[in-house]
C-alpha atoms as a PDB file:
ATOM      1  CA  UNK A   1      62.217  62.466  23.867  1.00  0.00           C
ATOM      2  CA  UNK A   2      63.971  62.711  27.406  1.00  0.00           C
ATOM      3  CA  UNK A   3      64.882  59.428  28.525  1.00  0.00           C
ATOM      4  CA  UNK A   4      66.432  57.782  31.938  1.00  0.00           C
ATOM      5  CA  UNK A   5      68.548  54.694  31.463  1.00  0.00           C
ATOM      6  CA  UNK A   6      70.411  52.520  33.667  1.00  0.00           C
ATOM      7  CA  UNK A   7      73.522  50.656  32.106  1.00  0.00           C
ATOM      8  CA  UNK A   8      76.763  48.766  33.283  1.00  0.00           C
ATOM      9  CA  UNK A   9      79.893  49.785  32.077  1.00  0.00           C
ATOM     10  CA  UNK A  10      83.244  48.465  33.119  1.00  0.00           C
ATOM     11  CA  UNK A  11      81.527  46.695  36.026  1.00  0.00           C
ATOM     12  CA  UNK A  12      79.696  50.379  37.131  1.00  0.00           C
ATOM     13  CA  UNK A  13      76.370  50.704  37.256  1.00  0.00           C
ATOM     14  CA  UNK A  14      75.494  54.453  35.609  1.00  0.00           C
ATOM     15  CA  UNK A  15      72.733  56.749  35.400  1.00  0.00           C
ATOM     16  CA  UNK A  16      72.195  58.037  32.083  1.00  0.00           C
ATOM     17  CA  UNK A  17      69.976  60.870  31.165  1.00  0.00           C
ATOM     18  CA  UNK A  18      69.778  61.596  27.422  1.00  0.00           C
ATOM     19  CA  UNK A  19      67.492  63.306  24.003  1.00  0.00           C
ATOM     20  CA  UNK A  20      66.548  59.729  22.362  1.00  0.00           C
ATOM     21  CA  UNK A  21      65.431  60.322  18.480  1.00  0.00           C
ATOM     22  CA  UNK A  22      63.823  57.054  17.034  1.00  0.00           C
ATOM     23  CA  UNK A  23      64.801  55.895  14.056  1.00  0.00           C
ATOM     24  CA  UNK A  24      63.088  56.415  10.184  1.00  0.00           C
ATOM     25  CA  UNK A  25      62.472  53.462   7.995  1.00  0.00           C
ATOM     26  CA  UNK A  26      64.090  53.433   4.766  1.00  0.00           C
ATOM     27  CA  UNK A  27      61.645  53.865   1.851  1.00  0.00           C
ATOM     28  CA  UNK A  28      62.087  53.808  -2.481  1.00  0.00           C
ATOM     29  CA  UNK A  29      62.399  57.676  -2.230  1.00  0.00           C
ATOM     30  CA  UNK A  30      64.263  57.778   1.655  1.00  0.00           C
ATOM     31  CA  UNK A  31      67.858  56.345   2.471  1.00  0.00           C
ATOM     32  CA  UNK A  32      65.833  56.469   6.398  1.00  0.00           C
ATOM     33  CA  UNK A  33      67.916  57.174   9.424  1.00  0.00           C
ATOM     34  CA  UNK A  34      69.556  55.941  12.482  1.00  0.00           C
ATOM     35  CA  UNK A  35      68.207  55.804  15.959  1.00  0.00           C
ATOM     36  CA  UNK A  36      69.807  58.574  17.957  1.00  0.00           C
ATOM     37  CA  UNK A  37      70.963  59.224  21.869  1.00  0.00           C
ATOM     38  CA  UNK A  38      72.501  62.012  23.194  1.00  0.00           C
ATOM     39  CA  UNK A  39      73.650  61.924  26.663  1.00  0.00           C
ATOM     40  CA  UNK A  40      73.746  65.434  28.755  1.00  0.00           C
ATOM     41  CA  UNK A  41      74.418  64.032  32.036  1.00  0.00           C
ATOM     42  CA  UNK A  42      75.862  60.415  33.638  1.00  0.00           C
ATOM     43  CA  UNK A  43      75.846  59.806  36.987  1.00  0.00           C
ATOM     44  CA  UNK A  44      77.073  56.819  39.361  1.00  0.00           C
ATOM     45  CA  UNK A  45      74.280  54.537  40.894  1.00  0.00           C
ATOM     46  CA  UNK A  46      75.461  55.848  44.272  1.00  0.00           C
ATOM     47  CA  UNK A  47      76.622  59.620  43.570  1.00  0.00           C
ATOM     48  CA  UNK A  48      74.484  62.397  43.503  1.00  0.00           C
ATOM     49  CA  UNK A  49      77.559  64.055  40.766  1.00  0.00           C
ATOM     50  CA  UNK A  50      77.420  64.666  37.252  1.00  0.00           C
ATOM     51  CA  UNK A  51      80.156  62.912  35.876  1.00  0.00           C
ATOM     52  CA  UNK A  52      79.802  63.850  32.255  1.00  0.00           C
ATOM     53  CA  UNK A  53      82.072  66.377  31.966  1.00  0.00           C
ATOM     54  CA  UNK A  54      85.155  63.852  33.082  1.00  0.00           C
ATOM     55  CA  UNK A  55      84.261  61.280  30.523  1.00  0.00           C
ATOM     56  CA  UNK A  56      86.551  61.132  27.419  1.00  0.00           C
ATOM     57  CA  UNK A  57      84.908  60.596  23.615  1.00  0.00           C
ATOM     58  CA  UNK A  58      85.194  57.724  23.019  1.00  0.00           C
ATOM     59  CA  UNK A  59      83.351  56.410  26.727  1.00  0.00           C
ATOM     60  CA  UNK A  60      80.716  58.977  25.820  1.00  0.00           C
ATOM     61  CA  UNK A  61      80.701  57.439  22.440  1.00  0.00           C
ATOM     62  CA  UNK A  62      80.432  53.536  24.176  1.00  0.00           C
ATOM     63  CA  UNK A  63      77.981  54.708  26.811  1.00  0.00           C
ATOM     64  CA  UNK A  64      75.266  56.190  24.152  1.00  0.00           C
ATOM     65  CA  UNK A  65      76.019  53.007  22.283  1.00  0.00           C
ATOM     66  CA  UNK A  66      74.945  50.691  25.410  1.00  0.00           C
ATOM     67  CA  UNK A  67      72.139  53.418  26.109  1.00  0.00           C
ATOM     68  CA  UNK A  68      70.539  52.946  22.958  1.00  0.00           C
ATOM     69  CA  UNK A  69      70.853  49.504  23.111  1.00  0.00           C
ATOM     70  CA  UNK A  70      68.731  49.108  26.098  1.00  0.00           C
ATOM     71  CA  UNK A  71      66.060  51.530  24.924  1.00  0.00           C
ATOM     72  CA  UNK A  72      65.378  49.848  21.644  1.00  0.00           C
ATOM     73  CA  UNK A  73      65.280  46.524  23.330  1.00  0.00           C
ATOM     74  CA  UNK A  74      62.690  47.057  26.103  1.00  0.00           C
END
């Protein structure tokens, strides 16, 4: 499902648009799986830019991280 969140990182509020995929109990005959987000855009509270494109790995990788934190605790 498409999901909007709205996250601090390094002291910068971002914009966060992203696929979120929930999660799959594990069961006797299923190992079950992770919760899931994908980010395909980021944008600054006060730009109008995509800034995905400019992000390295690894802040991709710590931005879904945050992202998926706040979904699954709302």
């Amino acid at each position: 499902m498409d999901i909007e969140t709205e996250i601090t990182y390094n002291d910068i509020t971002l914009i966060v648009h992203g696929y979120y995929t929930q999660g799959e109990d594990q069961t006797h005959n299923y190992i079950g799986s992770p919760s899931e987000f994908e980010i395909y855009e980021v944008y600054t509270e006060t730009n109008e830019v995509n800034i995905f494109d400019i992000l390295n790995f690894n802040t991709i990788d710590n931005i879904e991280v945050l992202s998926l934190e706040q979904i699954e605790n709302k």
